[in-house]
C-alpha atoms as a PDB file:
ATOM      1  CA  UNK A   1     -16.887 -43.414  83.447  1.00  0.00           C
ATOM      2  CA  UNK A   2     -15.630 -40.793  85.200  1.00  0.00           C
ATOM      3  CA  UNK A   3     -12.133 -38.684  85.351  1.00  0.00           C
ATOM      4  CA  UNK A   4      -9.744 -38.173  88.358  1.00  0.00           C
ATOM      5  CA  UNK A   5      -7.408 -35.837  88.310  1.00  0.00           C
ATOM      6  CA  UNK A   6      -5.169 -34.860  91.383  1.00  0.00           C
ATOM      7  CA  UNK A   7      -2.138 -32.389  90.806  1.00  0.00           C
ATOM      8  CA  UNK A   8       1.699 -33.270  92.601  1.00  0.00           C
ATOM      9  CA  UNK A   9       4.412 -30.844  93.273  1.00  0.00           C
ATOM     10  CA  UNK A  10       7.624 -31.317  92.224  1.00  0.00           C
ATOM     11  CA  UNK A  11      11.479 -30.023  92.407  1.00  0.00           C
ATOM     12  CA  UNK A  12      10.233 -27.127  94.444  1.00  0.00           C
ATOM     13  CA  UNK A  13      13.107 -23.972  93.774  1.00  0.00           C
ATOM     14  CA  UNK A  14      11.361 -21.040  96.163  1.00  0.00           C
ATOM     15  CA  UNK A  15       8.679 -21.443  98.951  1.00  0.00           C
ATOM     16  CA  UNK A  16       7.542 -17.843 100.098  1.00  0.00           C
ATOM     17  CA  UNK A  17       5.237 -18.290 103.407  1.00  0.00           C
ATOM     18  CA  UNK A  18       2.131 -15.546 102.566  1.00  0.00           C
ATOM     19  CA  UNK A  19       2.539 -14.268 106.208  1.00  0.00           C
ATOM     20  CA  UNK A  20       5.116 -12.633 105.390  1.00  0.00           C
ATOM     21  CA  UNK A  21       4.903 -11.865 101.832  1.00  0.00           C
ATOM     22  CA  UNK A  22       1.332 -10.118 102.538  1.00  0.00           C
ATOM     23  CA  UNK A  23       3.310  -7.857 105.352  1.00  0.00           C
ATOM     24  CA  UNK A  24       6.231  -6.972 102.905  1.00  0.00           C
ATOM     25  CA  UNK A  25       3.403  -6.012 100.670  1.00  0.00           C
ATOM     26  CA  UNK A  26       2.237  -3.772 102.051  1.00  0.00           C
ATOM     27  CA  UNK A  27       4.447  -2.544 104.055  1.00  0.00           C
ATOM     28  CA  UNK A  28       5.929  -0.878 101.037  1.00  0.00           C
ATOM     29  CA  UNK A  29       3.381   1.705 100.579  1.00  0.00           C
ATOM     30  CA  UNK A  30       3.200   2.466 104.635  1.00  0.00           C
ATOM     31  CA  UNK A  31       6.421   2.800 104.733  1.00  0.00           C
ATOM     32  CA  UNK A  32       7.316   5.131 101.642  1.00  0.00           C
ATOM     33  CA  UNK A  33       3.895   7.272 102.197  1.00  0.00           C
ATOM     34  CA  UNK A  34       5.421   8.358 105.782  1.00  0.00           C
ATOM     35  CA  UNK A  35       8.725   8.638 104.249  1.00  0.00           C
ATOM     36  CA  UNK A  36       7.210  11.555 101.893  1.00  0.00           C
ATOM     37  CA  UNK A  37       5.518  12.699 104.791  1.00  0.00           C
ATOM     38  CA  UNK A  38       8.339  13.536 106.876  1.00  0.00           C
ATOM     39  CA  UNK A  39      10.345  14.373 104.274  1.00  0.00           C
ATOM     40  CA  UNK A  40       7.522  17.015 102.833  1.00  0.00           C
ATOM     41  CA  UNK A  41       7.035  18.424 106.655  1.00  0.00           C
ATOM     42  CA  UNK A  42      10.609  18.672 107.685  1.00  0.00           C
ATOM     43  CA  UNK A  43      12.194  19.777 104.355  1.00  0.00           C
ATOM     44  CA  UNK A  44       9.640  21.412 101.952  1.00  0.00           C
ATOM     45  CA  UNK A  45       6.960  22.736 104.211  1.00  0.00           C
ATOM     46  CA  UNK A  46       5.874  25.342 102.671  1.00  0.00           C
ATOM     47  CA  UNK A  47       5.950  23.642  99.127  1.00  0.00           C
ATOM     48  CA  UNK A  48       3.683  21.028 100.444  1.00  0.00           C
ATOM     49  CA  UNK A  49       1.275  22.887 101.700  1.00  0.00           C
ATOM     50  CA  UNK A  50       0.378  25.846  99.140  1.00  0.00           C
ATOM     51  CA  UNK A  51      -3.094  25.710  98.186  1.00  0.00           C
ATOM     52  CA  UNK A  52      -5.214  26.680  95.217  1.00  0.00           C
ATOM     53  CA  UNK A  53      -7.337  29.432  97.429  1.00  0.00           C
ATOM     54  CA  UNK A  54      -3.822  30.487  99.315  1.00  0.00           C
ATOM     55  CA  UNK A  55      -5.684  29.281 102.347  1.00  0.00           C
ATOM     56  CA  UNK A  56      -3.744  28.117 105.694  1.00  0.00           C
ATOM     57  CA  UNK A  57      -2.620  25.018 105.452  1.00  0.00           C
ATOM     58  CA  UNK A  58      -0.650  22.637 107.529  1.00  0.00           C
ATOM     59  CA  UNK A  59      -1.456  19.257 106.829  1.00  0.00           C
ATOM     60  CA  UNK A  60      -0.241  18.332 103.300  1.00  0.00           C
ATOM     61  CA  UNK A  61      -2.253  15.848 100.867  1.00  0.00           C
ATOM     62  CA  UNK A  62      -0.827  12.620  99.806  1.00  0.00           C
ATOM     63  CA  UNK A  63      -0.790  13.754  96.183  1.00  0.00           C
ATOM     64  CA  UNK A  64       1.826  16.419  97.502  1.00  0.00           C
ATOM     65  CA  UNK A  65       3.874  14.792  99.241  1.00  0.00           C
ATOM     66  CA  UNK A  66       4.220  12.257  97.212  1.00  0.00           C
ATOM     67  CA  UNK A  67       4.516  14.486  94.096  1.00  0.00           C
ATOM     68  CA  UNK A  68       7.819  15.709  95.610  1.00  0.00           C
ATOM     69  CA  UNK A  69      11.360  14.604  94.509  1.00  0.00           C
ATOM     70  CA  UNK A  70      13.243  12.443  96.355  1.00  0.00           C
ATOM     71  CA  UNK A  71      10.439  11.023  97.712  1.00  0.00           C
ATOM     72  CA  UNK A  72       8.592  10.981  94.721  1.00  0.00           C
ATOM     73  CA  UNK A  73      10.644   8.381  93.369  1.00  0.00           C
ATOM     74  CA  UNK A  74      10.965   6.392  96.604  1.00  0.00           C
ATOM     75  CA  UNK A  75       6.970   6.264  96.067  1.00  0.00           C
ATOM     76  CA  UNK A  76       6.985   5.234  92.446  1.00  0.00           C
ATOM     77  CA  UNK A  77       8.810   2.452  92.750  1.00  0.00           C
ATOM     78  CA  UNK A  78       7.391   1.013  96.146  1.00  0.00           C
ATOM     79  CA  UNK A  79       4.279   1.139  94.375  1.00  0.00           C
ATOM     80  CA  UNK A  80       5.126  -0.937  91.627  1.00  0.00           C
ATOM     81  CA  UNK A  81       6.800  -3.132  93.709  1.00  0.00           C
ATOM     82  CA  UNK A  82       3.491  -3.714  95.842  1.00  0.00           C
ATOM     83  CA  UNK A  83       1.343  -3.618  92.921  1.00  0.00           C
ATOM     84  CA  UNK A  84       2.181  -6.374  91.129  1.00  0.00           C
ATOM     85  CA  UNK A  85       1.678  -9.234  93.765  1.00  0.00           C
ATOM     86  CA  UNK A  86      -1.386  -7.656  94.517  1.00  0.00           C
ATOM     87  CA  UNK A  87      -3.024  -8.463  90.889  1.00  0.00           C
ATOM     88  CA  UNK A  88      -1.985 -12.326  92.003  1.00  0.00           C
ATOM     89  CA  UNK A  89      -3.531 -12.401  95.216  1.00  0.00           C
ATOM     90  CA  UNK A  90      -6.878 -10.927  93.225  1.00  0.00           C
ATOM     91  CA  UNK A  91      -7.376 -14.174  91.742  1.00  0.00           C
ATOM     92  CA  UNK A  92      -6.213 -16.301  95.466  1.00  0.00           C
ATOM     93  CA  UNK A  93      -9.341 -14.507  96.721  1.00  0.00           C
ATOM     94  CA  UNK A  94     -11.328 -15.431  93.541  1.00  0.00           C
ATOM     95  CA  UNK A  95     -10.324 -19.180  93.704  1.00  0.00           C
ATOM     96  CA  UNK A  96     -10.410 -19.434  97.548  1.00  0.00           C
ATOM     97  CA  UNK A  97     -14.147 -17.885  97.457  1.00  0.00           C
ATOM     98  CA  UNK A  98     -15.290 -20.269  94.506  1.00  0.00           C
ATOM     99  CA  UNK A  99     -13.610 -23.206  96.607  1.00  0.00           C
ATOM    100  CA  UNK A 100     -16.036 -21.787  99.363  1.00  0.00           C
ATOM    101  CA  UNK A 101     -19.251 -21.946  97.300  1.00  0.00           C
ATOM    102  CA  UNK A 102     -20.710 -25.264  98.964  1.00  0.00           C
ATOM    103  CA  UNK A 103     -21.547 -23.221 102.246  1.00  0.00           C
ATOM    104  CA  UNK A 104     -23.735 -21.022  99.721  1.00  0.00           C
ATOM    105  CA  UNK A 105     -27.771 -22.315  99.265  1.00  0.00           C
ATOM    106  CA  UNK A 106     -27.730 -23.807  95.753  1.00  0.00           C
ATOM    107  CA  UNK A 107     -30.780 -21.340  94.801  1.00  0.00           C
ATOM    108  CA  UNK A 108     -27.830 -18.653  95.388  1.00  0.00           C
ATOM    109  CA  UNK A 109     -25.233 -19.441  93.628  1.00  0.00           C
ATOM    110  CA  UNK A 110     -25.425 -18.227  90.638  1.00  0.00           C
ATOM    111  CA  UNK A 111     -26.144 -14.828  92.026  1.00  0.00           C
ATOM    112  CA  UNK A 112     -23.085 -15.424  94.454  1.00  0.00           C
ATOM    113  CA  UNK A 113     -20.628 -16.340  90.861  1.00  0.00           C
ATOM    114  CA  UNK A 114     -21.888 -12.690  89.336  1.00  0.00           C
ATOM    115  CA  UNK A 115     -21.070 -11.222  92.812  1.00  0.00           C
ATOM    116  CA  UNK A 116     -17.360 -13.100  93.132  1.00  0.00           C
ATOM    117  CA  UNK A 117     -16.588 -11.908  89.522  1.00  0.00           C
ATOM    118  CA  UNK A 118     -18.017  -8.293  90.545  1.00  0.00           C
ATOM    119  CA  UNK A 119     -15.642  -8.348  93.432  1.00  0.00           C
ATOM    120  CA  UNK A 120     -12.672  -9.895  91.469  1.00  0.00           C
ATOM    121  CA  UNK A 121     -12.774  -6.818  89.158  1.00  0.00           C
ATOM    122  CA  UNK A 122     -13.559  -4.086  92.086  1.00  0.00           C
ATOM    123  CA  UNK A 123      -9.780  -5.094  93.469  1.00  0.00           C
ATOM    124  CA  UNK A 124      -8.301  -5.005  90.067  1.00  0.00           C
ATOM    125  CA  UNK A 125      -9.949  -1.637  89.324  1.00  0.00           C
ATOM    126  CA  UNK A 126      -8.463  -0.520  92.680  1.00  0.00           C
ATOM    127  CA  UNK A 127      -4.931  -1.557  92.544  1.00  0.00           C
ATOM    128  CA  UNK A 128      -5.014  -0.196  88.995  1.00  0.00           C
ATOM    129  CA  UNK A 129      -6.230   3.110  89.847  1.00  0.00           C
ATOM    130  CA  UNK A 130      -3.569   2.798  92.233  1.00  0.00           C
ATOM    131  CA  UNK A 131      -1.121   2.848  90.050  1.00  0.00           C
ATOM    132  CA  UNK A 132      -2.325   5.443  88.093  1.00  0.00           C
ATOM    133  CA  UNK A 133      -2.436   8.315  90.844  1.00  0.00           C
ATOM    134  CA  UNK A 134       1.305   7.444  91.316  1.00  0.00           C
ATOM    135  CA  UNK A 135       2.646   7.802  88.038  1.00  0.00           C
ATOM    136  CA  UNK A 136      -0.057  10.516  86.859  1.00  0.00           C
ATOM    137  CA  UNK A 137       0.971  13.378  89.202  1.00  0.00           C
ATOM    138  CA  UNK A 138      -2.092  15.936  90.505  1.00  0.00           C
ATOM    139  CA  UNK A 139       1.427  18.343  89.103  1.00  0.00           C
ATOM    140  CA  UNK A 140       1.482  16.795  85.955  1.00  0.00           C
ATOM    141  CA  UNK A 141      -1.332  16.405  84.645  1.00  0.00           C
ATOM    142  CA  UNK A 142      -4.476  17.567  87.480  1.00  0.00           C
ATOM    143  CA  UNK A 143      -7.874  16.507  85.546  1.00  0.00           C
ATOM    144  CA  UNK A 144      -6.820  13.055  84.960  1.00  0.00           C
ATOM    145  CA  UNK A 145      -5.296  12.658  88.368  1.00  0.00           C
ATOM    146  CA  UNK A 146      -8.455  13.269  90.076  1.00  0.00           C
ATOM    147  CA  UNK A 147     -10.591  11.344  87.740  1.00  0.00           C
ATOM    148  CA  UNK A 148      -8.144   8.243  89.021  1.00  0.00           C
ATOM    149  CA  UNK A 149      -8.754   9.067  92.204  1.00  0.00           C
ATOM    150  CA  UNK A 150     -12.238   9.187  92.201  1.00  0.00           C
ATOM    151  CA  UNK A 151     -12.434   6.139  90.379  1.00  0.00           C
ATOM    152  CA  UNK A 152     -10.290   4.738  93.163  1.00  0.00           C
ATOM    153  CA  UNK A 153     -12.204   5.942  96.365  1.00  0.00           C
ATOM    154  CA  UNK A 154     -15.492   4.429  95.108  1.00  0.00           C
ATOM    155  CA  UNK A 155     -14.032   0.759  93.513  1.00  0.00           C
ATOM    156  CA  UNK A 156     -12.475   0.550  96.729  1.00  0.00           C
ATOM    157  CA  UNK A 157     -15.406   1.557  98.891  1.00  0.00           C
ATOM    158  CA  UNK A 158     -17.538  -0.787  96.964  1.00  0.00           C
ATOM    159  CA  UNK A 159     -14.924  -3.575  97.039  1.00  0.00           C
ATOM    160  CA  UNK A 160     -14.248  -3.286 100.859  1.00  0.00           C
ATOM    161  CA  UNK A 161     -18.285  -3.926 101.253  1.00  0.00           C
ATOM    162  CA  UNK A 162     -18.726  -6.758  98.794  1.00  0.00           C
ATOM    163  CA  UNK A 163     -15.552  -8.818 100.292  1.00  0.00           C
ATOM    164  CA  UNK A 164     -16.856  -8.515 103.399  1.00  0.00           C
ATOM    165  CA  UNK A 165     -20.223  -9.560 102.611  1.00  0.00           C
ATOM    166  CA  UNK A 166     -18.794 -12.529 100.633  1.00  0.00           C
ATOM    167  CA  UNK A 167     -16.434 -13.393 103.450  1.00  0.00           C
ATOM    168  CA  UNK A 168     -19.173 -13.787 105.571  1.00  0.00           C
ATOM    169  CA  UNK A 169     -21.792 -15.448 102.952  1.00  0.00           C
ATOM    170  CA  UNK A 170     -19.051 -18.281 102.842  1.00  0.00           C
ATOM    171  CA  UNK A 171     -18.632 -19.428 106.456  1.00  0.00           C
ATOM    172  CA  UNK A 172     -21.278 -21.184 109.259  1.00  0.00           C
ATOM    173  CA  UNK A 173     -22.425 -19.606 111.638  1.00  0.00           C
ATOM    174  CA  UNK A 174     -20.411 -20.373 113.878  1.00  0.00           C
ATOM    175  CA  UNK A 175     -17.375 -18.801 113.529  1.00  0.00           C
ATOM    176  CA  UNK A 176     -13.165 -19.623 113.939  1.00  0.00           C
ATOM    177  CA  UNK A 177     -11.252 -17.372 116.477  1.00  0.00           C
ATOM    178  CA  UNK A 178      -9.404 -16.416 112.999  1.00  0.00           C
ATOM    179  CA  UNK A 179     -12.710 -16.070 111.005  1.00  0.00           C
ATOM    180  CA  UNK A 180     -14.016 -13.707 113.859  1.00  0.00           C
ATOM    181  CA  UNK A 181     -10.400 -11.740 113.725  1.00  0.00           C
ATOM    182  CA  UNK A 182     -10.454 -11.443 110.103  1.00  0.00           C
ATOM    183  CA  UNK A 183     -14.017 -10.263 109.928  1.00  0.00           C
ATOM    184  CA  UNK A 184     -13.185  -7.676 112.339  1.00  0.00           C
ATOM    185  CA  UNK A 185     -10.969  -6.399 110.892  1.00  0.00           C
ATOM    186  CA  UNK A 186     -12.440  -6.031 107.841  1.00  0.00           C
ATOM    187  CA  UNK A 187     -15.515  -4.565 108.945  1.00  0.00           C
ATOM    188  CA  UNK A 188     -13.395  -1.941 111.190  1.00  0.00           C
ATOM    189  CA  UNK A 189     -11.481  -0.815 108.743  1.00  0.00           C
ATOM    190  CA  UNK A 190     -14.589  -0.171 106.382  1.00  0.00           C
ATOM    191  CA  UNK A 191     -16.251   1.510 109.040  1.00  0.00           C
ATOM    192  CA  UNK A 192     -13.147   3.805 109.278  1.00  0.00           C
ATOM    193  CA  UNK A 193     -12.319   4.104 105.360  1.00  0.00           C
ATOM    194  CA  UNK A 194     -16.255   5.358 105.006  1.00  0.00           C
ATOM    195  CA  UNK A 195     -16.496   7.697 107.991  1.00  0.00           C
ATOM    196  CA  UNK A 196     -13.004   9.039 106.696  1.00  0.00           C
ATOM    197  CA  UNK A 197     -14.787   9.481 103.317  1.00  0.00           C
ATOM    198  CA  UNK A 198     -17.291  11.811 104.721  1.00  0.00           C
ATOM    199  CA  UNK A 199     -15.035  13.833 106.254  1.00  0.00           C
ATOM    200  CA  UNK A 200     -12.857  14.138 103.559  1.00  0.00           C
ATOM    201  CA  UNK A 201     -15.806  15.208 101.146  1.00  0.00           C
ATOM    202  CA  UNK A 202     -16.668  18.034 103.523  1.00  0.00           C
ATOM    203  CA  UNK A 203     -13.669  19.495 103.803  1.00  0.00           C
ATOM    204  CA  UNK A 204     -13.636  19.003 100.090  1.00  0.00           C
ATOM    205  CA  UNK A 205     -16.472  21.340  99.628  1.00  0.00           C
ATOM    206  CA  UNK A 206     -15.546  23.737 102.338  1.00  0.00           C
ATOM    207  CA  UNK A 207     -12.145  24.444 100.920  1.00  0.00           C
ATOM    208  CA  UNK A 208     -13.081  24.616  97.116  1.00  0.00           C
ATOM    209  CA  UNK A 209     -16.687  26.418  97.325  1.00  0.00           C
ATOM    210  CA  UNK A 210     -15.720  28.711 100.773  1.00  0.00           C
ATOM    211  CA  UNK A 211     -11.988  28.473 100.881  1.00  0.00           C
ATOM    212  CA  UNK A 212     -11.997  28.301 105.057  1.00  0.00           C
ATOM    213  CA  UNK A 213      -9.193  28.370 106.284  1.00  0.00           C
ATOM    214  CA  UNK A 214      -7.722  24.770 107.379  1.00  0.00           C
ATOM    215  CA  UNK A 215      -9.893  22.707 105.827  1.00  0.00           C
ATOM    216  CA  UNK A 216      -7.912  21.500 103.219  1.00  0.00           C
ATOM    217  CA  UNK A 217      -5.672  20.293 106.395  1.00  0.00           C
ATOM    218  CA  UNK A 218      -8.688  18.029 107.558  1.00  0.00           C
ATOM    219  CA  UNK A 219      -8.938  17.054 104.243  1.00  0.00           C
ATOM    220  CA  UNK A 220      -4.949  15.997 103.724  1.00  0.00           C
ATOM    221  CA  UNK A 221      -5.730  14.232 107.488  1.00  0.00           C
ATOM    222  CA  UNK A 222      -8.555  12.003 106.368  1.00  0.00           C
ATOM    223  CA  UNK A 223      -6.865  11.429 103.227  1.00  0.00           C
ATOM    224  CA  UNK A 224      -3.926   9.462 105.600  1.00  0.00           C
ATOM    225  CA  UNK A 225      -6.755   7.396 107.727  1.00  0.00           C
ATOM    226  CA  UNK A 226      -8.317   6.469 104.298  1.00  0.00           C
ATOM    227  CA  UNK A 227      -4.735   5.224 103.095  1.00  0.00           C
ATOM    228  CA  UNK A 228      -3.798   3.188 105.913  1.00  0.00           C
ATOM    229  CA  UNK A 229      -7.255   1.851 106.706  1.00  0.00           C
ATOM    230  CA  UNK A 230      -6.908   0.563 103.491  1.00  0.00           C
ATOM    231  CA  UNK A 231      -3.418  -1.084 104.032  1.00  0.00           C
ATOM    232  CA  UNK A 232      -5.036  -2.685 106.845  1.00  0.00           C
ATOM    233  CA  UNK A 233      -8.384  -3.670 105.443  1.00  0.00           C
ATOM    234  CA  UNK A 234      -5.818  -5.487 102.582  1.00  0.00           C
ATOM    235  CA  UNK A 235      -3.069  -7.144 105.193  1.00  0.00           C
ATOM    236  CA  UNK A 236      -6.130  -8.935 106.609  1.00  0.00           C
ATOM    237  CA  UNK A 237      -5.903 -11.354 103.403  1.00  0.00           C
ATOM    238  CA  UNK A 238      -2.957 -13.140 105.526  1.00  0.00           C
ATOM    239  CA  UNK A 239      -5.223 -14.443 107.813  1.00  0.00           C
ATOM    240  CA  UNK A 240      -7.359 -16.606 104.662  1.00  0.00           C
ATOM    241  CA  UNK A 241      -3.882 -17.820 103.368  1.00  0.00           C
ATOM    242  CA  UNK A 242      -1.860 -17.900 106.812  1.00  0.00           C
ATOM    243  CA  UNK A 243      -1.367 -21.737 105.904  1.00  0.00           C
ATOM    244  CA  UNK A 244      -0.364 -21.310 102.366  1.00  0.00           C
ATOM    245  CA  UNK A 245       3.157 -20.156 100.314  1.00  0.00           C
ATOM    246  CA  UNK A 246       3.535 -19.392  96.896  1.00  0.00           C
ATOM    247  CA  UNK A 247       5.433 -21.748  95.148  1.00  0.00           C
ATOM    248  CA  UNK A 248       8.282 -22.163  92.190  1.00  0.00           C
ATOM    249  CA  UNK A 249       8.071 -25.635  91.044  1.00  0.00           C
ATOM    250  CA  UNK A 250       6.922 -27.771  88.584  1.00  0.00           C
ATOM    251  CA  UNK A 251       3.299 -28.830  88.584  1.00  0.00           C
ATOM    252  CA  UNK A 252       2.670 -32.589  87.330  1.00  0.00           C
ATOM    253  CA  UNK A 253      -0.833 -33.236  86.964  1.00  0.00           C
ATOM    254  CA  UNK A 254      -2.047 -37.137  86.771  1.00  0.00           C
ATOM    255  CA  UNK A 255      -5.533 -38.653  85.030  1.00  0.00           C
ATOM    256  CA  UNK A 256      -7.306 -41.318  85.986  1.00  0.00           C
ATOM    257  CA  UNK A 257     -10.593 -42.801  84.127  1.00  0.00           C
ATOM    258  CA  UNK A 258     -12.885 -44.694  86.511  1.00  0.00           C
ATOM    259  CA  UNK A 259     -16.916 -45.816  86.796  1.00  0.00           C
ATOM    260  CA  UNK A 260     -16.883 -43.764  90.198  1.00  0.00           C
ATOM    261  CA  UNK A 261     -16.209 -46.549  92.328  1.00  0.00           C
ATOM    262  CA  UNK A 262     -13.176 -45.757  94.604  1.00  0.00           C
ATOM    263  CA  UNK A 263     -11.292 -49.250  95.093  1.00  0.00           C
ATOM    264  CA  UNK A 264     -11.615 -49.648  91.138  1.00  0.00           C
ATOM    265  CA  UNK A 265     -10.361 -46.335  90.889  1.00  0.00           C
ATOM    266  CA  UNK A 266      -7.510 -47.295  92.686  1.00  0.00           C
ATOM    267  CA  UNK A 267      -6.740 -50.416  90.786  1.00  0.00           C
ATOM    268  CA  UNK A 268      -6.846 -48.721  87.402  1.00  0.00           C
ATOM    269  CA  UNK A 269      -4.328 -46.564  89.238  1.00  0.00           C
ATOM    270  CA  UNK A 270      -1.988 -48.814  89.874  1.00  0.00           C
ATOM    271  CA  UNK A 271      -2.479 -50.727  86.844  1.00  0.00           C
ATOM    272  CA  UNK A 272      -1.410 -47.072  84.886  1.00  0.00           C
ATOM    273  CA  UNK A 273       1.167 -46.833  86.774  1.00  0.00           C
ATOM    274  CA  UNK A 274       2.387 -50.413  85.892  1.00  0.00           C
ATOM    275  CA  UNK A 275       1.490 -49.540  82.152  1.00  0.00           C
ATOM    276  CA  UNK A 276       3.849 -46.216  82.529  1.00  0.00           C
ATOM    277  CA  UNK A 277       6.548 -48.239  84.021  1.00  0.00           C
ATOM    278  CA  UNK A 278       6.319 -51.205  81.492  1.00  0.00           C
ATOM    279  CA  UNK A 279       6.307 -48.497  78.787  1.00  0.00           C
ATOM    280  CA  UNK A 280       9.333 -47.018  80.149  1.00  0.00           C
ATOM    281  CA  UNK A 281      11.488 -50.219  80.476  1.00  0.00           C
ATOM    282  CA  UNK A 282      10.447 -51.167  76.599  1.00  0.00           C
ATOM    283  CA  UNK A 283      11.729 -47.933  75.350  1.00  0.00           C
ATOM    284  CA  UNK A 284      14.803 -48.481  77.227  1.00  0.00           C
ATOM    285  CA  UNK A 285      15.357 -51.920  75.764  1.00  0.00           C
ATOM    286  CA  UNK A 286      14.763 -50.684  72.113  1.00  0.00           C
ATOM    287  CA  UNK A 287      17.161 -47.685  72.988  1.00  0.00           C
ATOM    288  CA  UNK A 288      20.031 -50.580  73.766  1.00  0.00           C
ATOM    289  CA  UNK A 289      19.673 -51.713  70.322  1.00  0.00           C
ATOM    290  CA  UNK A 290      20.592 -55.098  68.878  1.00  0.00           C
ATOM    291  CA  UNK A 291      23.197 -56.939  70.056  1.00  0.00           C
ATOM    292  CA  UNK A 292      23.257 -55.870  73.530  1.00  0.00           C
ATOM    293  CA  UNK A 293      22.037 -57.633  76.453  1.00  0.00           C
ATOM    294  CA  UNK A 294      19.271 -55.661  79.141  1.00  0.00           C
ATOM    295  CA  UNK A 295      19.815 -56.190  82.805  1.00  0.00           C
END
């Protein structure tokens, strides 16, 4: 004996096509981060871009801009509005990978579980550390703000890697024109998140230890192709679910016993269904009571 199970959708109240909920998404944080920018360059330049060293500066960092009212709040709240979805599509990738494990060697796959559940919590991590650089101002409260961001720079570093491995692990070798676009993407903006990284470490060290003079700008700059490689390296999630919407409905779920054998399966199927439907008509015909005829 054996048991079937198969899963209907019912009285569906909201269909949201990912397409275009993955764009929204993260368009949120593009769109507020060069809000601040502007904002910071046209109306508080000089506020923006004061350093610790009193170096020249003309490129302001992320954490300033942002850190900045109006703008600050415009921030704040497109972050939390892109933050939550995200923790939901962390578990679409975790269920679409583990629905992708057959194209793993068997010998593998327990390896490839640890590595999915690694993965799973390097994009949590990330969009949690997220949120904690946005609402824990570098103004506010400095130590803690850069111990979020560092935590940040290197689960998303590591994350980027891993999903691209996995995305890979889990297809043939031949790939899909949207497999190939996907995986480009994802491996271009790694490429550009890591060189970024470098760069953004120098100028680190060259405007703390030395204090040069406009290094703290190249610093602010890679900070912006780090952000919005990331963006990108994320939107690329609507090419996996391009074909799927999230759903408000109601989610009936049907069980079947069988021996395995498919037409028998069937037949018990329809004889529970019969079973249901007798069922229903004798509790109708106690609910009439005595004394009254049943159609």
């Amino acid at each position: 004996m054996g048991k079937l199970e198969s899963k209907r959708v019912e009285d569906v109240q909201l269909t949201i096509p990912f397409k275009p909920f993955s764009i929204v998404t993260v368009s949120l944080p593009a769109v507020s981060l060069l809000y601040c920018f502007l904002h910071g360059m046209l109306f508080r330049f000089s506020e923006v871009n004061e350093t610790v060293c009193q170096a020249h500066n003309i490129v302001p960092s992320i954490s300033a801009v942002t850190g900045i009212t109006p703008g600050a709040y415009f921030w704040r709240i497109c972050i939390g509005l892109h933050a939550t979805p995200r923790f939901a599509v962390g578990f679409m990738h975790y269920n679409y990978y583990i629905a992708r494990i057959s194209y793993v060697d068997r010998e593998f796959r327990p390896l490839f579980k640890k590595l999915l559940s690694l993965n799973f919590w390097l994009y949590t991590i990330e969009n949690s550390c997220l949120v904690g650089v946005t609402y824990i101002s570098n103004k506010e409260n400095y130590p803690v703000h850069e111990k979020i961001f560092v935590v940040f720079m290197v689960a998303s570093c590591c994350y980027m890697l891993l999903n691209t491995l996995i995305y890979k692990w889990t297809r043939t070798d031949i790939l899909t024109p949207t497999e190939k676009k996907s995986l480009k993407i994802k491996w271009i903006m790694f490429a550009c998140i890591m060189t970024a990284t470098t760069g953004l470490l120098t100028a680190f060290i060259l405007h703390r230890v030395f204090c040069v003079a406009y290094a703290f700008s190249f610093f602010s700059a890679f900070e912006y192709v780090i952000a919005y490689s990331n963006m990108g390296y994320h939107v690329s999630a609507y090419l996996e679910f391009k074909n799927k919407s999230i759903l408000a409905a109601d989610l009936i779920s049907d069980s079947v016993y069988t021996n395995g054998d498919a037409p028998e399966s069937n037949a018990i199927t329809q004889d529970s269904d019969e079973d249901r439907n007798g069922s229903r008509r004798s509790l109708r015909i106690r609910k009439k009571g005595a004394g009254e005829s049943v159609q």
